[in-house]
PDB file of N, CA and C in Angstrom:
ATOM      1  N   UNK A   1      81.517 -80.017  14.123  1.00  0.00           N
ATOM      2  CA  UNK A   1      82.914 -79.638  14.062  1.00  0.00           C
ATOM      3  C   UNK A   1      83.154 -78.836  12.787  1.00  0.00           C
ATOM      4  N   UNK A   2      83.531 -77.742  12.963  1.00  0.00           N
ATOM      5  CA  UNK A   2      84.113 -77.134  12.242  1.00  0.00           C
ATOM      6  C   UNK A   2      85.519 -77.303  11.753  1.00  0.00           C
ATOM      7  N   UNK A   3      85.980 -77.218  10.428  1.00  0.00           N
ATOM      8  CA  UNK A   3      87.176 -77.275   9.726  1.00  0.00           C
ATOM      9  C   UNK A   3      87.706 -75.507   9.732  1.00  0.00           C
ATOM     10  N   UNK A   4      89.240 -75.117  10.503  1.00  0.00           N
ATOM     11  CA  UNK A   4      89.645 -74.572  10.228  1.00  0.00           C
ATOM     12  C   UNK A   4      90.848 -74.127   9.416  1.00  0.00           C
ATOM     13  N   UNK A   5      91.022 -75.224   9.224  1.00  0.00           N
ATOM     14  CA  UNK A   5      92.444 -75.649   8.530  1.00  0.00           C
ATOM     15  C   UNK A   5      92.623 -76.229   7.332  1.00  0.00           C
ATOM     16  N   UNK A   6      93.499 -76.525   6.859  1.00  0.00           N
ATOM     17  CA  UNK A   6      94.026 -77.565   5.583  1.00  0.00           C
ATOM     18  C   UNK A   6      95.177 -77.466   5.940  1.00  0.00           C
ATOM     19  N   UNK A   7      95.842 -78.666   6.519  1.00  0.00           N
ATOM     20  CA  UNK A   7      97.405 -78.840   5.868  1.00  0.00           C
ATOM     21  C   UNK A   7      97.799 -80.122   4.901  1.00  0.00           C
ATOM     22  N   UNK A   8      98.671 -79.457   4.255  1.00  0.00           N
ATOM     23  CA  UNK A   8      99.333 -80.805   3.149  1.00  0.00           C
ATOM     24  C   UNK A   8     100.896 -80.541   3.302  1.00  0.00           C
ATOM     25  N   UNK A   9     101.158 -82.044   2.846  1.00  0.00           N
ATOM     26  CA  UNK A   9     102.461 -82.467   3.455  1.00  0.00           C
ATOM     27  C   UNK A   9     103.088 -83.430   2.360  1.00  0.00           C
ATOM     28  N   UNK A  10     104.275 -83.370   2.354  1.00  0.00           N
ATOM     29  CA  UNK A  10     104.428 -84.208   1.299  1.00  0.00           C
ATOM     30  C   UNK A  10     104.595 -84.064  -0.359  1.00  0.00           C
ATOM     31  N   UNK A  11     106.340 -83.801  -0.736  1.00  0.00           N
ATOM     32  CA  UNK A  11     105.846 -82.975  -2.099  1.00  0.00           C
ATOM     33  C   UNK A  11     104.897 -84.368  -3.068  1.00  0.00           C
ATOM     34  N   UNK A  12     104.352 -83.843  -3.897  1.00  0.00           N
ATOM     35  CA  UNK A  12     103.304 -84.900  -4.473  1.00  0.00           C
ATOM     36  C   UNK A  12     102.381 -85.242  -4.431  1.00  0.00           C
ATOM     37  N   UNK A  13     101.384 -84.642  -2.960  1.00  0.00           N
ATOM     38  CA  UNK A  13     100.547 -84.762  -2.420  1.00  0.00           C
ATOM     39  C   UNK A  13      99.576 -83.734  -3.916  1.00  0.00           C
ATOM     40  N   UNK A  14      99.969 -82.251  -3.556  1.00  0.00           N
ATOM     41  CA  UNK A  14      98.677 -82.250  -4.750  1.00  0.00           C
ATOM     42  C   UNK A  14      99.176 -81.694  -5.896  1.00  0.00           C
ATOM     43  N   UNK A  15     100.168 -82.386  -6.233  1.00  0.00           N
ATOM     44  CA  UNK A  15     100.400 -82.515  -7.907  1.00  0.00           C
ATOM     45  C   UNK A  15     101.608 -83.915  -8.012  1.00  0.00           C
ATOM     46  N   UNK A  16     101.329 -84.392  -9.315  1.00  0.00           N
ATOM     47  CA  UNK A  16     102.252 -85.647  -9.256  1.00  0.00           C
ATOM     48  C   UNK A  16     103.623 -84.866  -9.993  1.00  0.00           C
ATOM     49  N   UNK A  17     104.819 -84.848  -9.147  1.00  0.00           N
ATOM     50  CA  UNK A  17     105.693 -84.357  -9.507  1.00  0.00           C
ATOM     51  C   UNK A  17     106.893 -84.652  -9.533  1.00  0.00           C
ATOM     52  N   UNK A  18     106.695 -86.245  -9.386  1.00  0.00           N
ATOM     53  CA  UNK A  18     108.533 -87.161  -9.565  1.00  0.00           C
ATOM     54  C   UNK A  18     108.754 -87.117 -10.946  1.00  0.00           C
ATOM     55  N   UNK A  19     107.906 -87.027 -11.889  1.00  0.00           N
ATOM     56  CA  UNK A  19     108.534 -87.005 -13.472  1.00  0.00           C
ATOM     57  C   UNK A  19     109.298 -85.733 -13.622  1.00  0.00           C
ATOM     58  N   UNK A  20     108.683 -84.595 -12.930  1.00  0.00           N
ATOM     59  CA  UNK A  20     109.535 -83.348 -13.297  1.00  0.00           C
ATOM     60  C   UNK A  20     110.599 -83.279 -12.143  1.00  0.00           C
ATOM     61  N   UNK A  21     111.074 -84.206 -11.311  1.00  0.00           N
ATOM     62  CA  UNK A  21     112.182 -84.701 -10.674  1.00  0.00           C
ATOM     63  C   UNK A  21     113.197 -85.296 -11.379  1.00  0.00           C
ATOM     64  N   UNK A  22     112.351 -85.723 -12.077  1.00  0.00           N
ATOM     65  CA  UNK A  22     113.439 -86.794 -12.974  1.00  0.00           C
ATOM     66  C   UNK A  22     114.164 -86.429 -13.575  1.00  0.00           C
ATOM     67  N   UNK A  23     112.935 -85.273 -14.933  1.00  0.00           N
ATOM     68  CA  UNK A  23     113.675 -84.628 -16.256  1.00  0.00           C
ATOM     69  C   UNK A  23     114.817 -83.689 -15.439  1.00  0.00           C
ATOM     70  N   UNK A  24     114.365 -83.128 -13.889  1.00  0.00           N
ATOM     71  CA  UNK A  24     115.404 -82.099 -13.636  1.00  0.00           C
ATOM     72  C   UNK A  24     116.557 -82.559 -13.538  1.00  0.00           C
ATOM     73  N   UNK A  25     116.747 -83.991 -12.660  1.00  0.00           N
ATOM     74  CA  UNK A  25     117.541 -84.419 -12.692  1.00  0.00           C
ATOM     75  C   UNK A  25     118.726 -84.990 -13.525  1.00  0.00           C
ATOM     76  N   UNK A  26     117.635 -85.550 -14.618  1.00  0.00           N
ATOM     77  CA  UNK A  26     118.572 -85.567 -16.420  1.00  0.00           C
ATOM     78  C   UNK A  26     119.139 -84.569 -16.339  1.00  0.00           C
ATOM     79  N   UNK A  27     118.308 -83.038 -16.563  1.00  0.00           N
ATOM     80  CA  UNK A  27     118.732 -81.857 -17.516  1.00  0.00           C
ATOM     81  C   UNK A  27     120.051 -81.718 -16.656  1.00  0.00           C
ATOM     82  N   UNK A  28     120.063 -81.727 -14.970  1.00  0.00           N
ATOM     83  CA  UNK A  28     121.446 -81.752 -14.666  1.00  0.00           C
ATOM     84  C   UNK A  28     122.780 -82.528 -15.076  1.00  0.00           C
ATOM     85  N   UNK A  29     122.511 -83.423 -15.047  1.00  0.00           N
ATOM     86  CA  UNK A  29     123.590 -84.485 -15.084  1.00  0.00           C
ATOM     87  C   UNK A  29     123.881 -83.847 -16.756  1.00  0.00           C
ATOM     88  N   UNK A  30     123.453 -83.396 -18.003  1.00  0.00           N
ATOM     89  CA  UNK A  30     123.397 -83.268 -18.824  1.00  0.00           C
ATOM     90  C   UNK A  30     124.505 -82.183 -18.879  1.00  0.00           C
ATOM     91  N   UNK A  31     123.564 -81.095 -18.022  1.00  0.00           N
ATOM     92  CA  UNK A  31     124.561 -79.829 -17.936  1.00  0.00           C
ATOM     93  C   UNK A  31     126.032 -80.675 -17.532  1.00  0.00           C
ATOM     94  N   UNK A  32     126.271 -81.498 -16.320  1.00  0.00           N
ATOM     95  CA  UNK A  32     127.586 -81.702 -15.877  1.00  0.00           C
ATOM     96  C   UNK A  32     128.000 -82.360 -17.086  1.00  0.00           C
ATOM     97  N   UNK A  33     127.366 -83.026 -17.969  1.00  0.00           N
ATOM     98  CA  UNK A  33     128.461 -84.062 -18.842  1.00  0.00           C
ATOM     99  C   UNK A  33     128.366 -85.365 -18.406  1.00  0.00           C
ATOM    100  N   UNK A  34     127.630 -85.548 -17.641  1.00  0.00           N
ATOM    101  CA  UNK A  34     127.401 -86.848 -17.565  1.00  0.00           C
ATOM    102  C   UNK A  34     126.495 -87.819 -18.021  1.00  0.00           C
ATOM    103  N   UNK A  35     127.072 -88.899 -18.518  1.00  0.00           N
ATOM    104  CA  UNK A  35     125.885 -89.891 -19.470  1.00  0.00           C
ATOM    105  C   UNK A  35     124.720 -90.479 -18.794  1.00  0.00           C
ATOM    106  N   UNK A  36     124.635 -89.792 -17.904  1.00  0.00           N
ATOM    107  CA  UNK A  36     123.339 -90.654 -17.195  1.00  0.00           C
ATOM    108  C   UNK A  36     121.735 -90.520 -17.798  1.00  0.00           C
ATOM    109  N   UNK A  37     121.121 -90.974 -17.673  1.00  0.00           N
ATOM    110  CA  UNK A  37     119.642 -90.799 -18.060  1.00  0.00           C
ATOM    111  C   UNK A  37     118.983 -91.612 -17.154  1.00  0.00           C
ATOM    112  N   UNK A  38     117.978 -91.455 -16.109  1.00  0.00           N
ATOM    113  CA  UNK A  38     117.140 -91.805 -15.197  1.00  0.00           C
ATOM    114  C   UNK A  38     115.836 -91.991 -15.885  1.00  0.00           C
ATOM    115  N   UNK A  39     115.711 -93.629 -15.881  1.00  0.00           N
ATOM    116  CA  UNK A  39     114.528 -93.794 -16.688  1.00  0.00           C
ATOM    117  C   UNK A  39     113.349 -93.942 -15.581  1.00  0.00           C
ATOM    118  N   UNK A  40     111.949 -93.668 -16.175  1.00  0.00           N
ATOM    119  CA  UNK A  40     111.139 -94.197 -15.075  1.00  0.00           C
ATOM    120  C   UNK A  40     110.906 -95.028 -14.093  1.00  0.00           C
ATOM    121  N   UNK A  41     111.605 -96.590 -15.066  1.00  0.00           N
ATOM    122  CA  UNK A  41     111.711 -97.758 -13.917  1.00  0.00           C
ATOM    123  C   UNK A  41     113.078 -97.900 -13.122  1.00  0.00           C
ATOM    124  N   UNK A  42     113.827 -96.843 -13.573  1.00  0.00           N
ATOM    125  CA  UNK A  42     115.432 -96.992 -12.361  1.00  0.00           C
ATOM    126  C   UNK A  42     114.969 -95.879 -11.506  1.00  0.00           C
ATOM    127  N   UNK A  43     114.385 -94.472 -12.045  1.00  0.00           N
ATOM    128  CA  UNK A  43     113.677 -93.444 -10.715  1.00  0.00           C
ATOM    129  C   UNK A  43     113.186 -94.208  -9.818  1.00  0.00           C
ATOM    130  N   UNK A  44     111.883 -94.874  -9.893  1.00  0.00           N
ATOM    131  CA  UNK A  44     111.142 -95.747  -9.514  1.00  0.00           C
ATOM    132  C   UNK A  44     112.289 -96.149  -8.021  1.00  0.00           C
ATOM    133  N   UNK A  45     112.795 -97.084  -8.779  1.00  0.00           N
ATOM    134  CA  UNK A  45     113.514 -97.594  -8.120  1.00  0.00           C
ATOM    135  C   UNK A  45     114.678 -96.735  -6.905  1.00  0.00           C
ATOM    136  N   UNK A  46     115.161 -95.595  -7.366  1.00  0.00           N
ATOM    137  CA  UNK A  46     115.807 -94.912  -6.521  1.00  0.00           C
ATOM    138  C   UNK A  46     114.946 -93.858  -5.423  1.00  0.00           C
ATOM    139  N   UNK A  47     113.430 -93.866  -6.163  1.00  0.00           N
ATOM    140  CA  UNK A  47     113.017 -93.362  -4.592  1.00  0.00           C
ATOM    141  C   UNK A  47     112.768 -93.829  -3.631  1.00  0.00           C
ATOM    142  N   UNK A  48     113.457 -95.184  -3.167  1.00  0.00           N
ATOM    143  CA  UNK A  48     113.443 -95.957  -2.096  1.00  0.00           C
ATOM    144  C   UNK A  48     114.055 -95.242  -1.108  1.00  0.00           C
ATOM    145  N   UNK A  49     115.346 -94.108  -2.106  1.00  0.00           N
ATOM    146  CA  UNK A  49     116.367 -93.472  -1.435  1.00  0.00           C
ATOM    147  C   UNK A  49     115.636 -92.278  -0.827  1.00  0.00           C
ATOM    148  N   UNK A  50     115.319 -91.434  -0.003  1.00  0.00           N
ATOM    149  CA  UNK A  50     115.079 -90.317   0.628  1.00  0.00           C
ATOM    150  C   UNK A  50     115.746 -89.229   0.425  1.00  0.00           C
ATOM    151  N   UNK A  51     115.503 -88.098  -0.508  1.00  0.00           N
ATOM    152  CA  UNK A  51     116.522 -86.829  -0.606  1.00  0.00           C
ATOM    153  C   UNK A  51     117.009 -86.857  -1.629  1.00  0.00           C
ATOM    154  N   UNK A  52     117.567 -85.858  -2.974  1.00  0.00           N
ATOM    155  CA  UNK A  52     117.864 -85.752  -3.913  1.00  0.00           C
ATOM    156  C   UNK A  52     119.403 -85.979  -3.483  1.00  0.00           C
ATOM    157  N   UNK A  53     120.173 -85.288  -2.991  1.00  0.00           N
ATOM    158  CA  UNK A  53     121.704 -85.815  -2.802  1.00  0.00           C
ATOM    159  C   UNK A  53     121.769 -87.504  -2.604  1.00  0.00           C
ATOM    160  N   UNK A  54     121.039 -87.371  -1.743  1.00  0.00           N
ATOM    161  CA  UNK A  54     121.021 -89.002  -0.785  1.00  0.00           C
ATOM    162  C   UNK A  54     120.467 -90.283  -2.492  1.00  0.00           C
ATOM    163  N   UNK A  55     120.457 -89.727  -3.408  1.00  0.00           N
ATOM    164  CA  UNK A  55     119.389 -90.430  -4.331  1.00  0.00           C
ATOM    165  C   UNK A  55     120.473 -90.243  -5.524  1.00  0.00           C
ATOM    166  N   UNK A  56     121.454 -89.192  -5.554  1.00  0.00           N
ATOM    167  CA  UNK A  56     122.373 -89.425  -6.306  1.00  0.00           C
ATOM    168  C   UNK A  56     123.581 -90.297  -5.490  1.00  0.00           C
ATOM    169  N   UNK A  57     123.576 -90.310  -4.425  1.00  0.00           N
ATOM    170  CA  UNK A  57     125.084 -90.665  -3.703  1.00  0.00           C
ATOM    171  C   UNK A  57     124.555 -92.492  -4.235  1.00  0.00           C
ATOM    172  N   UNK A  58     123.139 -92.721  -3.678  1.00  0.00           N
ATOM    173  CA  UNK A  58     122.554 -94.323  -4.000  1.00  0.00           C
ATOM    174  C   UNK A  58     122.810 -95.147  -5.269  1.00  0.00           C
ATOM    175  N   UNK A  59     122.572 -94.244  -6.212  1.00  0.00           N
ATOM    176  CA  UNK A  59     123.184 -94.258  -7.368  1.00  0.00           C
ATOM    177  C   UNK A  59     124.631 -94.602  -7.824  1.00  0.00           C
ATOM    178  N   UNK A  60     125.608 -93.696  -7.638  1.00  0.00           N
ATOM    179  CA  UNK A  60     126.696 -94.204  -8.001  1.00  0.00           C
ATOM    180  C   UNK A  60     127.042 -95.568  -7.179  1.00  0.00           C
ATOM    181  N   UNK A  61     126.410 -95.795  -5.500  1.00  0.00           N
ATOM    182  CA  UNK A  61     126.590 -96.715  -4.809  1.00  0.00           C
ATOM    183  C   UNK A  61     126.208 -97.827  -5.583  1.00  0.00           C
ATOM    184  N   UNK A  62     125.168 -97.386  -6.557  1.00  0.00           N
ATOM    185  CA  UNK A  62     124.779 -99.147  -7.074  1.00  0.00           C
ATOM    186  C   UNK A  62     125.368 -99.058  -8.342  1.00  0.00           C
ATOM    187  N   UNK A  63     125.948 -98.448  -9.046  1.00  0.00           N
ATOM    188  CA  UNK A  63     126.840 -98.731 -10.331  1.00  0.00           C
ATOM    189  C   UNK A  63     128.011 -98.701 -10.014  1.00  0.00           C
ATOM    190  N   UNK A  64     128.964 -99.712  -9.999  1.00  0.00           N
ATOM    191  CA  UNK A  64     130.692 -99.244  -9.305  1.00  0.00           C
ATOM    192  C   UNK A  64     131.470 -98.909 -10.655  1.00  0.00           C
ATOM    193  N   UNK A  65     130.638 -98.675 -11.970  1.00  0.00           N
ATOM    194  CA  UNK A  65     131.712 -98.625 -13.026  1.00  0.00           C
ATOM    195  C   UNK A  65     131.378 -97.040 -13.271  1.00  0.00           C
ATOM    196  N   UNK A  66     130.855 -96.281 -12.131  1.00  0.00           N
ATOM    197  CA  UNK A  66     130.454 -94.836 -12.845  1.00  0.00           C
ATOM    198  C   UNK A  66     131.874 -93.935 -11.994  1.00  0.00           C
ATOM    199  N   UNK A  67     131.733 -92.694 -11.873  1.00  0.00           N
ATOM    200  CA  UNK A  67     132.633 -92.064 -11.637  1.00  0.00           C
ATOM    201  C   UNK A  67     132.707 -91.998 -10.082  1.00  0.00           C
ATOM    202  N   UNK A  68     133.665 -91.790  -9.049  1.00  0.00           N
ATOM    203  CA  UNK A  68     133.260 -91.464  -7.985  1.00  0.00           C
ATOM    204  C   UNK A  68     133.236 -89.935  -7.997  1.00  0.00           C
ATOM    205  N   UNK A  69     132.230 -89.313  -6.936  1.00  0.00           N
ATOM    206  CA  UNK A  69     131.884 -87.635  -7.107  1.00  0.00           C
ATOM    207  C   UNK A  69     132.013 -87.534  -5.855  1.00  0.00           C
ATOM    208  N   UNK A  70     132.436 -86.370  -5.133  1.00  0.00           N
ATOM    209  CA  UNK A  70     132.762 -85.835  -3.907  1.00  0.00           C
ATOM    210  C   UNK A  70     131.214 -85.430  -3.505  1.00  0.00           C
ATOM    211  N   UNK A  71     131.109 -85.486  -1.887  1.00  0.00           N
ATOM    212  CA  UNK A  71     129.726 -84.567  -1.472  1.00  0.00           C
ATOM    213  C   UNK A  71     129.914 -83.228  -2.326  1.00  0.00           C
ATOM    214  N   UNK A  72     130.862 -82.653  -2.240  1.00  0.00           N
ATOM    215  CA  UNK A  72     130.219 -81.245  -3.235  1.00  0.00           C
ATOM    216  C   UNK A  72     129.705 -81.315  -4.535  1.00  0.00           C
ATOM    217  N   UNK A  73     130.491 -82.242  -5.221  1.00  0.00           N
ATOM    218  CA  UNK A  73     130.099 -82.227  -6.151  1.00  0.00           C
ATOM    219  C   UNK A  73     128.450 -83.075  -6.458  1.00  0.00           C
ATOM    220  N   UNK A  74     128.337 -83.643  -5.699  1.00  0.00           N
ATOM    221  CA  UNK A  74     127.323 -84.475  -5.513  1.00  0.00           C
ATOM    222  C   UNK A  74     126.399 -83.011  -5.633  1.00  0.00           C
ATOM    223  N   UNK A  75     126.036 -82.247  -4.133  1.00  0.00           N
ATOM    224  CA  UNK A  75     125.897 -81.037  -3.967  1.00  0.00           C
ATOM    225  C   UNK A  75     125.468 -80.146  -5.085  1.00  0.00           C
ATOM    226  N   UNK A  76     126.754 -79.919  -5.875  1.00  0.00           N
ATOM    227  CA  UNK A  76     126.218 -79.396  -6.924  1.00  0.00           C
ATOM    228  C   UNK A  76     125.736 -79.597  -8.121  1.00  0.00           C
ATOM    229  N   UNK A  77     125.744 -80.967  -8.017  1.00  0.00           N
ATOM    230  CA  UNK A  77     124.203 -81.577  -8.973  1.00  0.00           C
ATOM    231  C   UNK A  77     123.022 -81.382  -8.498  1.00  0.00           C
ATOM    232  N   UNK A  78     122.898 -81.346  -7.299  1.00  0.00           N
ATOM    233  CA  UNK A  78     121.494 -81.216  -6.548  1.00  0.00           C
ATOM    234  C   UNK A  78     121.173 -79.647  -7.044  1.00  0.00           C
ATOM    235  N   UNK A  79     121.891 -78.680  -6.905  1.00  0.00           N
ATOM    236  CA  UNK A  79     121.339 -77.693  -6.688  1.00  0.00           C
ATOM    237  C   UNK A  79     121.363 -77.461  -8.160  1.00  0.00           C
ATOM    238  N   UNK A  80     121.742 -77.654  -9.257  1.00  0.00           N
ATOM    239  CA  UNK A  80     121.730 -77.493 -10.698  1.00  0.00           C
ATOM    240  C   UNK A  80     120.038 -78.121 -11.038  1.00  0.00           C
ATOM    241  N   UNK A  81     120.140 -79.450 -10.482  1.00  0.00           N
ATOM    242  CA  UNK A  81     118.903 -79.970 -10.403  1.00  0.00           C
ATOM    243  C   UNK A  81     117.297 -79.384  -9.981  1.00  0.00           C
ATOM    244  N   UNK A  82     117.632 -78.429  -8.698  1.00  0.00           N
ATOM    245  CA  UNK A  82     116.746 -78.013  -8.270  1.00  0.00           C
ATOM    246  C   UNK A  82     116.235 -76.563  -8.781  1.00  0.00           C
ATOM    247  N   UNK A  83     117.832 -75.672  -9.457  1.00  0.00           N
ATOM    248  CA  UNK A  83     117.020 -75.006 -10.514  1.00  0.00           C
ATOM    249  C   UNK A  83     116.132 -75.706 -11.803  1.00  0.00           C
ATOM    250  N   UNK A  84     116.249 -76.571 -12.428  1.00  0.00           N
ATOM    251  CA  UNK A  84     115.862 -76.867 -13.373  1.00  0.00           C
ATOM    252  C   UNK A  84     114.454 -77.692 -13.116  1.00  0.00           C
ATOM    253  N   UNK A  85     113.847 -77.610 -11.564  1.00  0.00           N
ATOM    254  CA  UNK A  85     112.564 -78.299 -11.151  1.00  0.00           C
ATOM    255  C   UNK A  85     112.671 -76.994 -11.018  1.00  0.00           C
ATOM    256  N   UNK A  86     112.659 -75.961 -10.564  1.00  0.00           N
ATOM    257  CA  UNK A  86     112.089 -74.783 -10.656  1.00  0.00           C
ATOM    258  C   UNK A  86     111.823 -74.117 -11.432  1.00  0.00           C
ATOM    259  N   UNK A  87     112.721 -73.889 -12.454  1.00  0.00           N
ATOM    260  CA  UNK A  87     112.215 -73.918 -13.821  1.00  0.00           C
ATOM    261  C   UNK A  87     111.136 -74.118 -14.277  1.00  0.00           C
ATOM    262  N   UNK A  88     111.085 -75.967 -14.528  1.00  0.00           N
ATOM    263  CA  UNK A  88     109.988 -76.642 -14.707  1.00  0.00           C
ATOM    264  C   UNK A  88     108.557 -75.572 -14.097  1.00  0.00           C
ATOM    265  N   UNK A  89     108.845 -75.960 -13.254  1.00  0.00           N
ATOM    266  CA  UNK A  89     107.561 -75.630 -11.756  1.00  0.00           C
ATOM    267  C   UNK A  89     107.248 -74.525 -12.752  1.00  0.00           C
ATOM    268  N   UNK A  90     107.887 -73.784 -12.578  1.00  0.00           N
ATOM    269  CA  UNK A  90     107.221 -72.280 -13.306  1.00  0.00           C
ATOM    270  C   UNK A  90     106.858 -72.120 -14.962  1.00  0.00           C
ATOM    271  N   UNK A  91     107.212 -73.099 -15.435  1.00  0.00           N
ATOM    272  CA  UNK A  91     107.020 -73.264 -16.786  1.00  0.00           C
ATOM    273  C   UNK A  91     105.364 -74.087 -16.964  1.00  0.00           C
ATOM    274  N   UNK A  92     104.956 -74.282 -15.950  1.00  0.00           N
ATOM    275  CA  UNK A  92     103.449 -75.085 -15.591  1.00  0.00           C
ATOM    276  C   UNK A  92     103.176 -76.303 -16.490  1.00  0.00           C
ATOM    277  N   UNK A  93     104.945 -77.124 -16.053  1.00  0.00           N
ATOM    278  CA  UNK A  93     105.138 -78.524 -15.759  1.00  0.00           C
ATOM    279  C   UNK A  93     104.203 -79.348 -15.233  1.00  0.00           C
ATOM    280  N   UNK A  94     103.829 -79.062 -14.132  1.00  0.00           N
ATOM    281  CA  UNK A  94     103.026 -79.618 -13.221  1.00  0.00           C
ATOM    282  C   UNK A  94     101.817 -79.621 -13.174  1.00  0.00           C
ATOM    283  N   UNK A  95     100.776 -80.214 -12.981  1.00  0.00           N
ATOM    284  CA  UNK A  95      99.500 -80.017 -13.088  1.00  0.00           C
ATOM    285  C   UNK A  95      98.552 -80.034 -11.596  1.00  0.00           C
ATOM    286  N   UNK A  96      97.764 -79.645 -11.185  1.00  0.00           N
ATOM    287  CA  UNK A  96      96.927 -80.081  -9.794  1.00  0.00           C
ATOM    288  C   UNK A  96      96.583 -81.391 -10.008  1.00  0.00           C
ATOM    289  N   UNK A  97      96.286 -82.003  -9.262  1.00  0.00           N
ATOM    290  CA  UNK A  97      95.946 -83.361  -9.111  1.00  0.00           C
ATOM    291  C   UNK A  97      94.530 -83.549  -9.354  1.00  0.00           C
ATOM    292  N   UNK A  98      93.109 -84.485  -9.614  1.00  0.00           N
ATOM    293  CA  UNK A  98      91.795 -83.945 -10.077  1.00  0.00           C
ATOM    294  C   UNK A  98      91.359 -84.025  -8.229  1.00  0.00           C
ATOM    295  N   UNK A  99      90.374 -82.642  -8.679  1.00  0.00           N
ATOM    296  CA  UNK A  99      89.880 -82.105  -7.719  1.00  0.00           C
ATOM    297  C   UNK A  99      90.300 -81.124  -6.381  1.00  0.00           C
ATOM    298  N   UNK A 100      91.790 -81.515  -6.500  1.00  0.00           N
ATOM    299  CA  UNK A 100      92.606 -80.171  -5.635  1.00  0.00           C
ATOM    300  C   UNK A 100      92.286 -79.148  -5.840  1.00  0.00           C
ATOM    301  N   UNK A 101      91.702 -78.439  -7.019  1.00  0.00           N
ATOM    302  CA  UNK A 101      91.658 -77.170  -7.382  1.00  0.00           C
ATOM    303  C   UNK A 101      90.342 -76.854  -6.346  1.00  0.00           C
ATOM    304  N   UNK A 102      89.171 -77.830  -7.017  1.00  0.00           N
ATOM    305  CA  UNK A 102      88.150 -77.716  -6.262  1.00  0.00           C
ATOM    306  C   UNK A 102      88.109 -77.735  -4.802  1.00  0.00           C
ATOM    307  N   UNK A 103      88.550 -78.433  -4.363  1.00  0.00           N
ATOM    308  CA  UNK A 103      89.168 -78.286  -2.656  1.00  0.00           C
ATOM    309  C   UNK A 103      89.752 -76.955  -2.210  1.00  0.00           C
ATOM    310  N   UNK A 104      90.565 -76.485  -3.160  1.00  0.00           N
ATOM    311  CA  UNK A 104      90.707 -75.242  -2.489  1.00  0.00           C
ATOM    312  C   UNK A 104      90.234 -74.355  -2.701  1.00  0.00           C
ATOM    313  N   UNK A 105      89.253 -74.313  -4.024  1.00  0.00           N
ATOM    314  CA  UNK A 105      88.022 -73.213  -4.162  1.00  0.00           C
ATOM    315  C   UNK A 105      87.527 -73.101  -3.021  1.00  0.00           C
ATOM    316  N   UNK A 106      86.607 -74.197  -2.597  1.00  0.00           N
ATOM    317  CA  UNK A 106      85.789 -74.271  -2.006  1.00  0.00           C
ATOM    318  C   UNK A 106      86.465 -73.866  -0.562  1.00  0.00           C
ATOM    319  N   UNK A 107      87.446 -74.155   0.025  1.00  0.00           N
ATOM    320  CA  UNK A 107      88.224 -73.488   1.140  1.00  0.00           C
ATOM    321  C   UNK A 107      88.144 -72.409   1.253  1.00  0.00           C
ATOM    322  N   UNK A 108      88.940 -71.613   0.152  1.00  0.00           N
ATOM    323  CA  UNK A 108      88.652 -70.284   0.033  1.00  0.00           C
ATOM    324  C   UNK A 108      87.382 -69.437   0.015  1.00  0.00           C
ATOM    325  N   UNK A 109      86.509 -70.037  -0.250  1.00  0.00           N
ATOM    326  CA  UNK A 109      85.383 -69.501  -0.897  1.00  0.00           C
ATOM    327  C   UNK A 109      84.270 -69.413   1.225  1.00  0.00           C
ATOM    328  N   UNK A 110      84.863 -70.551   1.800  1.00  0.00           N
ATOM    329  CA  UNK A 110      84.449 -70.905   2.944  1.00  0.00           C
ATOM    330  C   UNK A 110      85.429 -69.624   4.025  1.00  0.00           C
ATOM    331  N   UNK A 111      86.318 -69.029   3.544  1.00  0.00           N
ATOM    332  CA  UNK A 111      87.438 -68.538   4.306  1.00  0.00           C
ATOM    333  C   UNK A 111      88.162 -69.541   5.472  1.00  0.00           C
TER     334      UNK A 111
END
């Protein structure tokens, strides 16, 4: 059998990239003015939630002394957020995971 393919699925799969989820997520809330700070073990904990909106809405759901925020505004934390993982991303935040690189040498190298 021949391999013609590679698919990957799953952001994280080949680089570990919830920490630069996180900081994006700080640097937003930062930009809005809000006191939040998402530490490793409350992230942790909120990626039970599925989806960056869905992961802030979980959030205020489990603190009742924080502000209430409208879906837009919710919204536009996400997308403040997701520049600032893009950012990241391109600032070479992220690293390959060990041996991904080699995997896809060798893919390539196989055509």
């Amino acid at each position: 059998m021949t391999l013609r393919a590679l698919i990957f699925d799953v952001d994280g799969t080949l680089a570990e990239t919830e920490e630069v989820h996180r900081a994006a997520f700080n640097a937003a809330f930062a930009d809005a003015g809000l006191p939040w700070s998402w530490t490793v073990e409350n992230y942790r904990i909120l990626l039970r939630t599925t989806g960056g909106k869905e992961r802030i809405a979980a959030h205020l759901a489990a603190e009742p002394s924080l502000p209430r925020l409208s879906v837009d505004q919710i919204a536009g934390l996400h997308r403040t957020k997701t520049a600032h993982y893009l950012r990241l991303m391109g600032e070479g935040a992220v690293a390959l995971r060990p041996g991904v690189q080699a995997l896809i040498d060798r893919a390539r190298d196989r055509g």
